[in-house]
N, C-alpha and C. Protein backbone atom coordinates (compact mmCIF):
# COMPACT_ATOMS: atom_id res chain seq x y z
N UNK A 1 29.23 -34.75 -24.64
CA UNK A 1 28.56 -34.38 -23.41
C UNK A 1 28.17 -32.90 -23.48
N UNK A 2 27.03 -32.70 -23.00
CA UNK A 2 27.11 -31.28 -22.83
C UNK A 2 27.05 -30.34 -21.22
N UNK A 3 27.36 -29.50 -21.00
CA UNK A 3 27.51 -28.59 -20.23
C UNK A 3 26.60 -28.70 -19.28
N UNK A 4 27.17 -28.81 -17.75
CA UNK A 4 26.07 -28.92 -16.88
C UNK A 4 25.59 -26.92 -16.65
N UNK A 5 26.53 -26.08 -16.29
CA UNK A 5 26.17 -24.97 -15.67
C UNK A 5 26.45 -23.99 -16.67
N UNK A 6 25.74 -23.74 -18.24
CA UNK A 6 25.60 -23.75 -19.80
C UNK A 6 24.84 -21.92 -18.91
N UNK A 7 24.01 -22.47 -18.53
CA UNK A 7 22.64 -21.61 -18.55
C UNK A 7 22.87 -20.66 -17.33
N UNK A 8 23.63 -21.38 -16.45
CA UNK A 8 24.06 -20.35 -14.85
C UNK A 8 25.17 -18.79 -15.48
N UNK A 9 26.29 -19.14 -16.63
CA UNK A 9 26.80 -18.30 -17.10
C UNK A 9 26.54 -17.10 -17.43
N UNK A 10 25.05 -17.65 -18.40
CA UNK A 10 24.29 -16.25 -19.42
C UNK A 10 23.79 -15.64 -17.61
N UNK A 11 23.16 -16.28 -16.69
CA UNK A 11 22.44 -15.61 -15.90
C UNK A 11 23.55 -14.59 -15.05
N UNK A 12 24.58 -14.88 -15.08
CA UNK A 12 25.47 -14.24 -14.04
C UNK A 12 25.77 -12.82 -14.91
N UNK A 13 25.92 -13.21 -16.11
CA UNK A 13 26.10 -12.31 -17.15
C UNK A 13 25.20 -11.21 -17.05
N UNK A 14 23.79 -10.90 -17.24
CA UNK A 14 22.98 -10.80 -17.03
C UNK A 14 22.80 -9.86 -15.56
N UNK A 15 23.15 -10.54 -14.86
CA UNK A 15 22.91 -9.90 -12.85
C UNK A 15 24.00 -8.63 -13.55
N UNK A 16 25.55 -9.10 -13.68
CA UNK A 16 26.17 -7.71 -14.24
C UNK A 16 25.85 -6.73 -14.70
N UNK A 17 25.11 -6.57 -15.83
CA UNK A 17 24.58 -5.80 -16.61
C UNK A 17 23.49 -5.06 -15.82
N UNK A 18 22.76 -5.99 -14.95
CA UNK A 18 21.70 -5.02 -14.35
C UNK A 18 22.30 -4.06 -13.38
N UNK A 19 23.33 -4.55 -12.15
CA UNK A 19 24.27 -3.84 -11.77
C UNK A 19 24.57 -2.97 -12.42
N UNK A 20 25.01 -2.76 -13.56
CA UNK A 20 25.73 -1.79 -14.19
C UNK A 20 24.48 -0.69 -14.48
N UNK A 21 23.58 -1.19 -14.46
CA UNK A 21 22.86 -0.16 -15.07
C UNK A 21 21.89 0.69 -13.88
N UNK A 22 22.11 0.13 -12.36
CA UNK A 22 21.18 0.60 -11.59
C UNK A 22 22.54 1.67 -10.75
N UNK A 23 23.47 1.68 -11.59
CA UNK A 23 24.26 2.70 -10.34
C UNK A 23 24.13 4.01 -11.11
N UNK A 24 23.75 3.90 -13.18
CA UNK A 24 22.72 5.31 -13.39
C UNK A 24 21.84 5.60 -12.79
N UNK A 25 21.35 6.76 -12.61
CA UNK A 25 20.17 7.38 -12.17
C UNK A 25 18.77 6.96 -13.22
N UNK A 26 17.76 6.76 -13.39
CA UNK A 26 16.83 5.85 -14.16
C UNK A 26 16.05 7.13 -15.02
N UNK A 27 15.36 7.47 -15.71
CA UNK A 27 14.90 8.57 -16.61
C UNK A 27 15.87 9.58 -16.74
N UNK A 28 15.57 11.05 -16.74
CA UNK A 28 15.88 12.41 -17.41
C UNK A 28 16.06 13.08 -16.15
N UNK A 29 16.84 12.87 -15.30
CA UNK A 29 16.96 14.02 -14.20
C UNK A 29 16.42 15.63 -14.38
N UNK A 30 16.90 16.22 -15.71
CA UNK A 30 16.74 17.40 -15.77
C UNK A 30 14.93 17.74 -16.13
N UNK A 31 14.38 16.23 -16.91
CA UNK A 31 13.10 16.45 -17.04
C UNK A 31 12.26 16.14 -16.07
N UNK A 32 12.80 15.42 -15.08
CA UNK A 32 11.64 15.19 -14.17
C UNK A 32 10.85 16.38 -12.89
N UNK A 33 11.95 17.81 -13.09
CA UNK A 33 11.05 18.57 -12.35
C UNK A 33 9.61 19.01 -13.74
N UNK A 34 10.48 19.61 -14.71
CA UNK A 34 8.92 19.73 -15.57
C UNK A 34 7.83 18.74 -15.38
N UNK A 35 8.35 17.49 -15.61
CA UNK A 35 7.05 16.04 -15.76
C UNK A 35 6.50 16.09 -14.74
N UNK A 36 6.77 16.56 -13.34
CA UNK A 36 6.07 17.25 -11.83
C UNK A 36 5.03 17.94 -12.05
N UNK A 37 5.33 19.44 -12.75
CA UNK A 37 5.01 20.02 -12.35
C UNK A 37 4.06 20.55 -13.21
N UNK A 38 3.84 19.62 -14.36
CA UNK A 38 2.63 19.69 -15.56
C UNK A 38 2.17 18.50 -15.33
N UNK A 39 2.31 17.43 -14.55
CA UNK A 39 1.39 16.22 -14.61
C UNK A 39 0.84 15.92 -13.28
N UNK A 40 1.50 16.64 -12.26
CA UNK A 40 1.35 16.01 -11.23
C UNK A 40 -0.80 16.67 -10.77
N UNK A 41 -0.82 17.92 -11.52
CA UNK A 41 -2.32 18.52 -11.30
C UNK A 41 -2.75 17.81 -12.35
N UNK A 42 -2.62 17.38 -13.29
CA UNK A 42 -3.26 16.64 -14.16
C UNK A 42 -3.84 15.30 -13.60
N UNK A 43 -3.11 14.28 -13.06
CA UNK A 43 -3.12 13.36 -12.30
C UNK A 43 -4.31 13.38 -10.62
N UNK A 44 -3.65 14.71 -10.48
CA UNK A 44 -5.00 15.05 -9.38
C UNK A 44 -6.10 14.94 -9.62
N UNK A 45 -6.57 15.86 -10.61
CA UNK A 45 -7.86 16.27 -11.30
C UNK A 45 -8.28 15.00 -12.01
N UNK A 46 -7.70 14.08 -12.31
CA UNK A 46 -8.32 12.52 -13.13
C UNK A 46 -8.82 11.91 -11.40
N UNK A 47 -7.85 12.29 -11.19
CA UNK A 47 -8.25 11.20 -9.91
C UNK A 47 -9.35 11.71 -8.68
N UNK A 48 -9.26 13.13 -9.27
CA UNK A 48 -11.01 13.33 -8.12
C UNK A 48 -12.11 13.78 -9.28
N UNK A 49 -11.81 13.52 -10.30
CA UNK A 49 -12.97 13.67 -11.36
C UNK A 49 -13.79 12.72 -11.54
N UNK A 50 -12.91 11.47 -11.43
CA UNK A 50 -13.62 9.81 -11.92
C UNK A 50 -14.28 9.31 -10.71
N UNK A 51 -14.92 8.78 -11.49
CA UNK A 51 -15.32 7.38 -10.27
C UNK A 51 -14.74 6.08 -11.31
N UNK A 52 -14.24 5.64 -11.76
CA UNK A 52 -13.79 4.35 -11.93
C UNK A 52 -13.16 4.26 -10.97
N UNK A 53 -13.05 2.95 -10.03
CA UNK A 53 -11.81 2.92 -9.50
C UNK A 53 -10.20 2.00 -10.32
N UNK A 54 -10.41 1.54 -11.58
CA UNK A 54 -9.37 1.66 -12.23
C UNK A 54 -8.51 2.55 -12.28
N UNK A 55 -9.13 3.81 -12.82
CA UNK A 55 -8.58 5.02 -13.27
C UNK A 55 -8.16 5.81 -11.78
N UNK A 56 -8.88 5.66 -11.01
CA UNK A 56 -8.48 6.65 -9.69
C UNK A 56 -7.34 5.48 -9.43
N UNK A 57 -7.28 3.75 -9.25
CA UNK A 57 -6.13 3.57 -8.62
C UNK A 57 -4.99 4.27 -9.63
N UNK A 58 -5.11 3.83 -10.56
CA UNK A 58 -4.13 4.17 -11.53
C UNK A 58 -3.19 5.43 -11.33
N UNK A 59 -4.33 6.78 -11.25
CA UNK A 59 -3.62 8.19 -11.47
C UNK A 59 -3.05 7.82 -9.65
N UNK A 60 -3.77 7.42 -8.73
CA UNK A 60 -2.92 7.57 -7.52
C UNK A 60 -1.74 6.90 -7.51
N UNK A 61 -1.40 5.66 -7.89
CA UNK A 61 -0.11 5.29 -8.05
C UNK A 61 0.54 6.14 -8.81
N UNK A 62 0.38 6.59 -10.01
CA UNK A 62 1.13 7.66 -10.43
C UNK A 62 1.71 8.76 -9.78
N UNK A 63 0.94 9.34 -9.21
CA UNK A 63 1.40 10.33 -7.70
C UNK A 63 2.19 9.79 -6.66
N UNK A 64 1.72 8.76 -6.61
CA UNK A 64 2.84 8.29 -5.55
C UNK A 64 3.91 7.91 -6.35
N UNK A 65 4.16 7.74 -7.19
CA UNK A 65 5.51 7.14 -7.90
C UNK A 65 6.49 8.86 -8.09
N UNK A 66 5.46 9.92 -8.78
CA UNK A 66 5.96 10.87 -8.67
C UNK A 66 6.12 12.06 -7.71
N UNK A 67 6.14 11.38 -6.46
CA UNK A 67 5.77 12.15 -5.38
C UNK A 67 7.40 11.69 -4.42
N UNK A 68 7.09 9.98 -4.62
CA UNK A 68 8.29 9.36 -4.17
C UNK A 68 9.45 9.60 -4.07
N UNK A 69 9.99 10.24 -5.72
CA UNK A 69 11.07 10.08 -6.37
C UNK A 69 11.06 11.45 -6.33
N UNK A 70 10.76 12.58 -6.06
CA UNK A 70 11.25 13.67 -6.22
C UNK A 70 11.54 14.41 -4.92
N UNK A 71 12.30 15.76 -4.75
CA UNK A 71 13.04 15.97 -4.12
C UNK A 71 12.31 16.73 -2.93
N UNK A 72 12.47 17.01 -2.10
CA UNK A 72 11.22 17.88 -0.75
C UNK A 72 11.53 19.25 -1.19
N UNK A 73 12.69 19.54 -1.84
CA UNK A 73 12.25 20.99 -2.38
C UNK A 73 11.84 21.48 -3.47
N UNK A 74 11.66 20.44 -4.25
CA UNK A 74 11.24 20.34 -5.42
C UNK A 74 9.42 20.33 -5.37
N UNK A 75 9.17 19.42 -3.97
CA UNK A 75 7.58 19.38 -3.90
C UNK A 75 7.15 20.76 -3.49
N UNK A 76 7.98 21.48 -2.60
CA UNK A 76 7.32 22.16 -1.70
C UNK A 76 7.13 23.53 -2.41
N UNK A 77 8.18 23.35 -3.51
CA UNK A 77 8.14 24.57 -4.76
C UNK A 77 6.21 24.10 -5.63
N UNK A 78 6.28 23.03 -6.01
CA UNK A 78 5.04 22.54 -6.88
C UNK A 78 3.95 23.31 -5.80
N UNK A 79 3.65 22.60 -4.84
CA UNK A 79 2.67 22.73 -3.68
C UNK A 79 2.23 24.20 -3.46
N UNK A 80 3.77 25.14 -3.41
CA UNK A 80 3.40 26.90 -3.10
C UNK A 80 3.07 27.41 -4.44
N UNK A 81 3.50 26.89 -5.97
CA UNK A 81 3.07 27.54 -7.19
C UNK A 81 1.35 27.63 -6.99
N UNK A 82 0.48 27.02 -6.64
CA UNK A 82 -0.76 26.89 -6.75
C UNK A 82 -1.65 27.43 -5.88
């Protein structure tokens, strides 16, 4: 005979591991003010340069992803450098 709940095991297995890995913090903490603060005008400038709207959604989700995740004093430092 074989195993009714074979396949429920690996999956539970699996949920663990992701657990385990979302109570790290996800990239380079220490790199993500640099990756701010050299991409985030880069990302601007694609996105009011183009007219694709591929490329403009694109760089705007990017901003918002890196806009999201970083810290209000961390923006408000980017925002007054310029």
């Amino acid at each position: 005979m074989c195993p009714v709940n074979k396949g429920d095991d690996k999956k539970k297995k699996d949920t663990n591991k992701d657990e385990e890995e979302c109570n790290e913090p996800k990239g380079d903490p220490e790199m993500a003010p640099v990756y701010l603060k050299r991409l985030l005008p880069v990302f601007a400038q694609t996105f009011q340069h183009t007219m694709l709207p591929s490329i403009r959604k694109a760089s705007l989700a990017l901003i918002r992803k890196m806009i999201h995740f970083c810290s209000e004093a961390l923006l408000k430092e980017v925002c007054d450098s310029d």
